[in-house]
N, C-alpha and C. Protein backbone atom coordinates (compact mmCIF):
# COMPACT_ATOMS: atom_id res chain seq x y z
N UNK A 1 4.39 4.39 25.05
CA UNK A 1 5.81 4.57 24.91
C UNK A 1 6.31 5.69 25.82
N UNK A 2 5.54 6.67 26.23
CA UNK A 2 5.85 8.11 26.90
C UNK A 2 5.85 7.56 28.48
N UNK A 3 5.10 6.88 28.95
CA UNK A 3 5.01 5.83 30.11
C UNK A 3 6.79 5.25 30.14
N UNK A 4 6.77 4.34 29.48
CA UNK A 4 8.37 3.42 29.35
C UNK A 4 9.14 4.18 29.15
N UNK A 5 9.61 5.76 28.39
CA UNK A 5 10.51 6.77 28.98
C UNK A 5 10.28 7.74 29.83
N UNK A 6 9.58 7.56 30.35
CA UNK A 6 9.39 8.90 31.94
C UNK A 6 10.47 7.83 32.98
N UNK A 7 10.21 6.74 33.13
CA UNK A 7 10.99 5.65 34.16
C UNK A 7 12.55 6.28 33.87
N UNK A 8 12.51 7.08 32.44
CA UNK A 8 14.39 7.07 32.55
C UNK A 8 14.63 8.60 32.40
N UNK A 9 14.78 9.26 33.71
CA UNK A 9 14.64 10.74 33.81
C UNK A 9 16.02 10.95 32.94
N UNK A 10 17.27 10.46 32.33
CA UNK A 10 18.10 10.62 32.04
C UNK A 10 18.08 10.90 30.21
N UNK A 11 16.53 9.78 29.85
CA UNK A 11 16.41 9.94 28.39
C UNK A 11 15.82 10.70 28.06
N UNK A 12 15.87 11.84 27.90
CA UNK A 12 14.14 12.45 27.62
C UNK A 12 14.25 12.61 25.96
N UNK A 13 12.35 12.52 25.48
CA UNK A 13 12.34 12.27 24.23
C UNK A 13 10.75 13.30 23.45
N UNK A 14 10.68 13.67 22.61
CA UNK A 14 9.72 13.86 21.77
C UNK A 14 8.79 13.10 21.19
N UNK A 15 7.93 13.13 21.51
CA UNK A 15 7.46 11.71 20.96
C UNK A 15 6.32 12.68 19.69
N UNK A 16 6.28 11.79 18.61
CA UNK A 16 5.35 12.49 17.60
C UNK A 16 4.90 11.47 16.74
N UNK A 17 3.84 11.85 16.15
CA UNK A 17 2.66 10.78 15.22
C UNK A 17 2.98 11.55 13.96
N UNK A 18 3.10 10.68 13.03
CA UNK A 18 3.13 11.24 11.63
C UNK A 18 2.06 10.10 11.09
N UNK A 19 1.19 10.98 10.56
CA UNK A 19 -0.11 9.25 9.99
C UNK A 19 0.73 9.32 8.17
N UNK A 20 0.74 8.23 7.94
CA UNK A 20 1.49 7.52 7.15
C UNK A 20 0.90 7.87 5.86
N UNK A 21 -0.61 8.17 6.01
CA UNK A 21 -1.69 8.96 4.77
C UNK A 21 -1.30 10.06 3.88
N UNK A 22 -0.58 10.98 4.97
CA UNK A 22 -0.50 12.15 4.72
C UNK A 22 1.29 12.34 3.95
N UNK A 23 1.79 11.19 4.05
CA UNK A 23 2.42 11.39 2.88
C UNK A 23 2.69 10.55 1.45
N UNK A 24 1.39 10.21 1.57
CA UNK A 24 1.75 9.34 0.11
C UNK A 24 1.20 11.09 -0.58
N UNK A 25 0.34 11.70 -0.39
CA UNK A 25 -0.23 12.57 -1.04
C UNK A 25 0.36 13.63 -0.68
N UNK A 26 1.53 14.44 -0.39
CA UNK A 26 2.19 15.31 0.50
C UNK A 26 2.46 16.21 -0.52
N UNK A 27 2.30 15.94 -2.05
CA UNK A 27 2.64 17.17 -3.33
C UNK A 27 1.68 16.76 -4.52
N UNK A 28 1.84 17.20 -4.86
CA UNK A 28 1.14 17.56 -5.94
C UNK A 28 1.31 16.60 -6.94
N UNK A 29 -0.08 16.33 -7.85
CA UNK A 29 -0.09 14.99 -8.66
C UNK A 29 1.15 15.95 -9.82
N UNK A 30 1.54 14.78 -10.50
CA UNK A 30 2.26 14.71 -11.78
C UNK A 30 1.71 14.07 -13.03
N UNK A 31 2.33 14.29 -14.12
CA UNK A 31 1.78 13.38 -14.95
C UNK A 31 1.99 12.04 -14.86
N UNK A 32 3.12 11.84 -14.58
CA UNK A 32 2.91 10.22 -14.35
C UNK A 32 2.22 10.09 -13.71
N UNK A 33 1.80 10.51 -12.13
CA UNK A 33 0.47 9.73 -11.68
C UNK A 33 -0.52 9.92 -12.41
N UNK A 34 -0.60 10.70 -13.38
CA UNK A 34 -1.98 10.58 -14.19
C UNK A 34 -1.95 9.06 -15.04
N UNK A 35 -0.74 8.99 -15.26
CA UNK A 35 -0.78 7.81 -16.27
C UNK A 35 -0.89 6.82 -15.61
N UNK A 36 -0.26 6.34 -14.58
CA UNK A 36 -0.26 5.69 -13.19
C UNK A 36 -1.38 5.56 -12.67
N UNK A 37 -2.44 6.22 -12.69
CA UNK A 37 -3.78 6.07 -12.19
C UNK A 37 -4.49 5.78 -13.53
N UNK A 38 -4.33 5.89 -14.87
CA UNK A 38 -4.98 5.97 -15.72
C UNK A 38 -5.16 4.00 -16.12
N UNK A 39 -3.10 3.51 -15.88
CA UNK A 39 -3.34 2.25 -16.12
C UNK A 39 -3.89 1.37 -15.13
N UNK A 40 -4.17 1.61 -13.71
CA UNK A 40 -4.23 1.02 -12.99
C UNK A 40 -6.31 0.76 -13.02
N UNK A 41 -6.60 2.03 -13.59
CA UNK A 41 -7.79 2.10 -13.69
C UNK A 41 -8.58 1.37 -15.12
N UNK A 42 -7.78 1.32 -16.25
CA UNK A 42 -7.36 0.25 -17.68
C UNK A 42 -7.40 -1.22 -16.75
N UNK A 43 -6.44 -1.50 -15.97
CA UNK A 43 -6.63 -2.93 -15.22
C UNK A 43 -8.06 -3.26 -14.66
N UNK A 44 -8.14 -2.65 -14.07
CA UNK A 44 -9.56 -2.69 -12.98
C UNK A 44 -10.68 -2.41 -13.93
N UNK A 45 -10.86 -2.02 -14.45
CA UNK A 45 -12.10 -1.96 -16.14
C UNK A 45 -12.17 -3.42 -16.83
N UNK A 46 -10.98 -4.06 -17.18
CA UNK A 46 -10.61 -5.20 -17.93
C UNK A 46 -10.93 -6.11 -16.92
N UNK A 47 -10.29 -5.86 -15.65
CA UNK A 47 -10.99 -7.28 -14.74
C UNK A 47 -12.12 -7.81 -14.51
N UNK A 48 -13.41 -5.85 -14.40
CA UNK A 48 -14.52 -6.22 -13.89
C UNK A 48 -15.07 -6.77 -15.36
N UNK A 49 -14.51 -6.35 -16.43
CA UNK A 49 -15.84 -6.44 -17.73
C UNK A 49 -15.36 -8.15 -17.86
N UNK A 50 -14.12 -8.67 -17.57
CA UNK A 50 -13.90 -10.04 -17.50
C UNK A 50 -14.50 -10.68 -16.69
N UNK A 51 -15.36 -10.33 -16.19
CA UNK A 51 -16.05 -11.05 -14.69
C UNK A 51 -15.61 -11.28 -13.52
N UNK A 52 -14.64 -10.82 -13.06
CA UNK A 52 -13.63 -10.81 -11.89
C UNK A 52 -14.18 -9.81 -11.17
N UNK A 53 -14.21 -10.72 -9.93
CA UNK A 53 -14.91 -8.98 -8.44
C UNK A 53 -14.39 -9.92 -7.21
N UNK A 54 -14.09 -9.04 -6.87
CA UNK A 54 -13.30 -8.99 -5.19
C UNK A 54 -11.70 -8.75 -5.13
N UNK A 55 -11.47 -8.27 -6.58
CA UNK A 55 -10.32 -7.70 -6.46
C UNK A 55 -9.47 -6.35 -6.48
N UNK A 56 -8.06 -6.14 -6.72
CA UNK A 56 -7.69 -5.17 -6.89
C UNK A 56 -6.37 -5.16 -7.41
N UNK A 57 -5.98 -4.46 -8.38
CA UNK A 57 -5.46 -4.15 -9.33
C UNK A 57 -3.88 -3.29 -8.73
N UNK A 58 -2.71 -4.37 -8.97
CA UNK A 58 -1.28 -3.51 -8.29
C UNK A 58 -0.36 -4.34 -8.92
N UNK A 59 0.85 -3.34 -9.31
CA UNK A 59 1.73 -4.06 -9.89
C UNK A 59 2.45 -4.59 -9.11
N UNK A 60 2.69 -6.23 -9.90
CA UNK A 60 3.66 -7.26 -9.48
C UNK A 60 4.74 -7.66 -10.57
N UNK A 61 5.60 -7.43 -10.46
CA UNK A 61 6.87 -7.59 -10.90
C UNK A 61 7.05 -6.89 -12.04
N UNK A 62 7.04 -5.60 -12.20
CA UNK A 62 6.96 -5.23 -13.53
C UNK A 62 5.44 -5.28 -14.71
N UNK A 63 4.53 -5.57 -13.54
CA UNK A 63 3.10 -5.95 -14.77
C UNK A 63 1.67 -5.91 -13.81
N UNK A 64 0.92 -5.46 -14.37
CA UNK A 64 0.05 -5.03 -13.61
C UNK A 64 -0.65 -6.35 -13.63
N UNK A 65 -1.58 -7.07 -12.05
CA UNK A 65 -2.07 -8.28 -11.55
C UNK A 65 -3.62 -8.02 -10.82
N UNK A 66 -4.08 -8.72 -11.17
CA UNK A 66 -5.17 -8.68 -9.91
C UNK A 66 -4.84 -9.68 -8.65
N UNK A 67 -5.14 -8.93 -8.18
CA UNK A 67 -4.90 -9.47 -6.32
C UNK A 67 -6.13 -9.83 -5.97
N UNK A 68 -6.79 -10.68 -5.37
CA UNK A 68 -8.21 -11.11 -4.94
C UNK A 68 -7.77 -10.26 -3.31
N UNK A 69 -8.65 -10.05 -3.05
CA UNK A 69 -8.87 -9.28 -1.58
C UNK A 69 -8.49 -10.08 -0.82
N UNK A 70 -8.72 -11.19 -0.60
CA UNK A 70 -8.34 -12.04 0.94
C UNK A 70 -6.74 -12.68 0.86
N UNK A 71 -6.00 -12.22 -0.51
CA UNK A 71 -4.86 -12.15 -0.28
C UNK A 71 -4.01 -10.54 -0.12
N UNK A 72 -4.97 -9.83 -0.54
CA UNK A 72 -4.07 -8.55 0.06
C UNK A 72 -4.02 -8.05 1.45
N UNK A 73 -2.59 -7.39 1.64
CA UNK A 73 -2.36 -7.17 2.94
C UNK A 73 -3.62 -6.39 3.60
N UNK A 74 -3.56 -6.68 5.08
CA UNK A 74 -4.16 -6.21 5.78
C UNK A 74 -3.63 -5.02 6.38
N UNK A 75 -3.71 -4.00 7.32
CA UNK A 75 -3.18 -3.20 7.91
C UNK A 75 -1.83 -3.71 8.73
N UNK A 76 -1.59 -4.84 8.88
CA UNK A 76 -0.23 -4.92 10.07
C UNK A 76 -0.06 -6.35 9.10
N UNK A 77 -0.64 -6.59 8.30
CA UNK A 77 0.22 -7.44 7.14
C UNK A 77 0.55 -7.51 5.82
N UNK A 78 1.84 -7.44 5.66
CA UNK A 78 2.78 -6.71 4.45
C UNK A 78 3.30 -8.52 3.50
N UNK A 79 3.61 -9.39 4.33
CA UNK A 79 4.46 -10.70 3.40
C UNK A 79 3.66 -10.71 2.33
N UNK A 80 2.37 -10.96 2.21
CA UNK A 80 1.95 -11.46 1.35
C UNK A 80 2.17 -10.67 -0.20
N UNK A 81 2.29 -9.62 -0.11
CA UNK A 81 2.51 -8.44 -1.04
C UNK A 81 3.94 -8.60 -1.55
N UNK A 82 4.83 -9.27 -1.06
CA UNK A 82 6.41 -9.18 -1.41
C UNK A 82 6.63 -9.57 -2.36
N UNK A 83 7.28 -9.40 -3.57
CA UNK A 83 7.12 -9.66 -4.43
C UNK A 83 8.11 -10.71 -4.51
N UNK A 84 8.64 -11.56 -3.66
CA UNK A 84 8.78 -13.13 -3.59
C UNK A 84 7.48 -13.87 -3.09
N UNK A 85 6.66 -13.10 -2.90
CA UNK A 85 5.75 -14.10 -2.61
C UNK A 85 5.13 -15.29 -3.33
N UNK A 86 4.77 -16.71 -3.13
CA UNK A 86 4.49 -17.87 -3.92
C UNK A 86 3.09 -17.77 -5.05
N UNK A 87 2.31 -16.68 -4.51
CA UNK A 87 1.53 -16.09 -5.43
C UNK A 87 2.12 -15.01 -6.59
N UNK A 88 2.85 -14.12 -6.41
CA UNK A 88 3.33 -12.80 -7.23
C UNK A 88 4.31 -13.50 -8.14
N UNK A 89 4.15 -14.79 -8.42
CA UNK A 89 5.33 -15.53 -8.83
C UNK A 89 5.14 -16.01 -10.72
């Protein structure tokens, strides 16, 4: 990107990386994430002792779901997660 604005001596720009990691975690837990991690971890207990593996545990529409892995998003893919999606349905 720093290449494609040098060509325009007229724009000049800052260019900066923010990794996307560093702010889901940017303060300090709360209690709700305790509870928030507590049910999500209640899901994922109930799935595996149900015999379910290759998944993972996220709320869809108000209710916590298991997601099988080869439908959760990948790094540069988000549709499948939408909660119109024909699965989250």
């Amino acid at each position: 990107m720093q290449d494609h604005f040098k060509k325009k001596p007229h724009f000049p720009i800052t260019l900066k990386y923010i990794d996307p990691t560093y702010m889901i975690r940017a303060v300090k837990s709360n209690a709700s994430d305790n509870v928030y991690c507590t049910l999500l971890a209640h899901s994922a207990l109930h799935g595996a002792m149900a015999g379910y593996t290759g998944f993972t545990v996220a709320p869809v529409n108000g209710r916590h779901a298991y997601i099988p892995f080869y439908v959760s998003p990948g790094p540069s893919v988000q549709s499948s997660s939408a909660p119109d999606h024909h699965l989250c349905r």
